[in-house]
C-alpha atoms as a PDB file:
ATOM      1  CA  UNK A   1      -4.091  12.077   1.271  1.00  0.00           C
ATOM      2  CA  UNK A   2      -2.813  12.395  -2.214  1.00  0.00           C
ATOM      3  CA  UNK A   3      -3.552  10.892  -4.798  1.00  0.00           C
ATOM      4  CA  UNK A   4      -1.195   9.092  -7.474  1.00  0.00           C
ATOM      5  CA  UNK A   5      -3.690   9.304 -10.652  1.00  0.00           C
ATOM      6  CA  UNK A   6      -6.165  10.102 -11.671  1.00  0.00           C
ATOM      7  CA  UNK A   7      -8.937  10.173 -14.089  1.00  0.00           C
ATOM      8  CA  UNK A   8     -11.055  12.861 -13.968  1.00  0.00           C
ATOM      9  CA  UNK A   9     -11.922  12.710 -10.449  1.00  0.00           C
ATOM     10  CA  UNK A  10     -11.284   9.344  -9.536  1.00  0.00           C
ATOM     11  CA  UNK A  11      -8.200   7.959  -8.049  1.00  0.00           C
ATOM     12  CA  UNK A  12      -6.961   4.821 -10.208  1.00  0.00           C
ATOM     13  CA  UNK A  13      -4.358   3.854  -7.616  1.00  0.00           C
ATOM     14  CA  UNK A  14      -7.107   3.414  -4.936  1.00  0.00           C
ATOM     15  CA  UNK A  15      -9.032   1.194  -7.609  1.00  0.00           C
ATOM     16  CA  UNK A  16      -5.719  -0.726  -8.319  1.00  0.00           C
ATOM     17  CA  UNK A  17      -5.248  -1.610  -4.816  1.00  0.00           C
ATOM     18  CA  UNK A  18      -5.627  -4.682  -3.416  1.00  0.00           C
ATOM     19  CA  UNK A  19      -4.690  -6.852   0.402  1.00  0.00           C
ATOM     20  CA  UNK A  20      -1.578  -8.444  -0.115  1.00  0.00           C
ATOM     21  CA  UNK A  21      -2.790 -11.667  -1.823  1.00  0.00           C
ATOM     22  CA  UNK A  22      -3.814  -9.732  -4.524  1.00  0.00           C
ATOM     23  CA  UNK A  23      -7.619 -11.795  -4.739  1.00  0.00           C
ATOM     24  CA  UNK A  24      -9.534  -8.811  -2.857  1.00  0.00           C
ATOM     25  CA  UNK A  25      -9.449  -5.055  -3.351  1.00  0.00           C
ATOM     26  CA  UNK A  26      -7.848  -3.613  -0.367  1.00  0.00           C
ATOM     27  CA  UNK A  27      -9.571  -3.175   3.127  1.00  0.00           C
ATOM     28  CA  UNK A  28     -12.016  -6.265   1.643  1.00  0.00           C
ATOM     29  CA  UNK A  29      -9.577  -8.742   2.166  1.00  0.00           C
ATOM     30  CA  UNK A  30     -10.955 -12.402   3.545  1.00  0.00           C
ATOM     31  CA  UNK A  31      -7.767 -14.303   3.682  1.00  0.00           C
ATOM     32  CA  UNK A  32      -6.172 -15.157   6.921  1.00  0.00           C
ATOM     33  CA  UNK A  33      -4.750 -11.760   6.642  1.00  0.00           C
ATOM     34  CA  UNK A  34      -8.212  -9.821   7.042  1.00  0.00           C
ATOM     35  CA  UNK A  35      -8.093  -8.492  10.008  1.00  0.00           C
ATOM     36  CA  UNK A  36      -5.029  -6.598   9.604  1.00  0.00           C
ATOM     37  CA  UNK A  37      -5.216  -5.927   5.919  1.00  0.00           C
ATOM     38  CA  UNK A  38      -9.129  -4.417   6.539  1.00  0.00           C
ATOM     39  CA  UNK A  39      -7.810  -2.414   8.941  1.00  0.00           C
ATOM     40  CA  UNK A  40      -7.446   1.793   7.681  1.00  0.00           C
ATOM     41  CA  UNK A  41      -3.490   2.578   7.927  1.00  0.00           C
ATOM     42  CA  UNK A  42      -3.191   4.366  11.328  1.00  0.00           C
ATOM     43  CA  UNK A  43       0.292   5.935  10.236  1.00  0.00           C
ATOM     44  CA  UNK A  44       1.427   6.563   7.110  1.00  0.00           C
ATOM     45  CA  UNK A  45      -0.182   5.274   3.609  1.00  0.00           C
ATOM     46  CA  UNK A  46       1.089   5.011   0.450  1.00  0.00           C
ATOM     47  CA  UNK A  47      -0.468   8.151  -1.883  1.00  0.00           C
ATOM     48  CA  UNK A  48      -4.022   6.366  -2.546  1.00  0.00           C
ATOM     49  CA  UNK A  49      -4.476   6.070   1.317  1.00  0.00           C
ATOM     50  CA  UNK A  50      -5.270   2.143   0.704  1.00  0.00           C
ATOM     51  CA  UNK A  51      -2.337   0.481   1.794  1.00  0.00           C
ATOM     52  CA  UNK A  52       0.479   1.733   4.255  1.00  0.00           C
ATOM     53  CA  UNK A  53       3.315   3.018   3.377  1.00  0.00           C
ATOM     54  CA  UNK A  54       5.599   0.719   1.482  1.00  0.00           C
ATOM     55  CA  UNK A  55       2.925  -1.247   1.157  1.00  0.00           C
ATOM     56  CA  UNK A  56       1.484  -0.440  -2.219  1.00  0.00           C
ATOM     57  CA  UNK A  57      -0.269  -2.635  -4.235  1.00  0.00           C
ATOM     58  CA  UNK A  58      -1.093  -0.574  -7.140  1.00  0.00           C
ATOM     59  CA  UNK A  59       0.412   0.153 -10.378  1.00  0.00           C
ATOM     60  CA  UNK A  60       2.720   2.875  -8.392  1.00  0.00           C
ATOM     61  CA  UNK A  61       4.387   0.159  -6.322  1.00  0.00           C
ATOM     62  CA  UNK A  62       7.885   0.433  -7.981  1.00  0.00           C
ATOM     63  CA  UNK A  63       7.770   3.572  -6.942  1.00  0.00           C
ATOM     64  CA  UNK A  64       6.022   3.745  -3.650  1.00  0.00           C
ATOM     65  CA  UNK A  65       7.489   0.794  -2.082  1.00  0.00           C
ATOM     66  CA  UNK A  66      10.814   2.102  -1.854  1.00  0.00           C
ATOM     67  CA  UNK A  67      12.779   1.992   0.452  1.00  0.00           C
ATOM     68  CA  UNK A  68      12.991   0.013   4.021  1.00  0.00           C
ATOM     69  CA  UNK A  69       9.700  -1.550   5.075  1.00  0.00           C
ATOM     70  CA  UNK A  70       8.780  -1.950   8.598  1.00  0.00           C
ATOM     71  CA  UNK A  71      11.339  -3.872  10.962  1.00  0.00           C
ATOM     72  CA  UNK A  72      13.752  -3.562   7.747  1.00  0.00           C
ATOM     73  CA  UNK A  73      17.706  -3.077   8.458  1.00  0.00           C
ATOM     74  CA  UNK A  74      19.680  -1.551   5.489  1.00  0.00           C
ATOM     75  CA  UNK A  75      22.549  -3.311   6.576  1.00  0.00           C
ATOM     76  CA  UNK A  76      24.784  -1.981   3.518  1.00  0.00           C
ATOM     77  CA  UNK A  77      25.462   1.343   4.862  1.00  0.00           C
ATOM     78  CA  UNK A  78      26.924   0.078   8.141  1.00  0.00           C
ATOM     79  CA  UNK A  79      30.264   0.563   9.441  1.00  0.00           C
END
């Protein structure tokens, strides 16, 4: 795991994050969502290790979050 910032020796992305309704920090979600969004990524995360990949929640997210997310067809490039 890298991480995208930080100050001294903490990471500010992983402080950032939060689940996807943006109330909770991530993995303390208690939405509906909770037990996915408590769940550690099993696959890929985005640099902070929070959220998976293309997921980001943090101030990165313009940056991490590109490109296809999961189930995603870039149908532009398709002859």
């Amino acid at each position: 795991m890298t991480c995208c910032k930080k100050n001294n020796t903490t990471c500010i992305c992983a402080q950032e994050a939060t689940c996807s309704c943006g109330l909770k920090p991530a993995q303390q979600c208690v939405c509906s969502k909770a037990p996915v969004e408590n769940a550690k990524p099993v696959s890929s995360t985005c640099s902070c290790g929070m959220r998976p990949a293309n997921h980001c929640t943090c101030s990165r997210q313009g940056e991490e979050n590109s490109g296809l997310l999961e189930g995603e067809v870039d149908f532009t490039n398709l002859k």
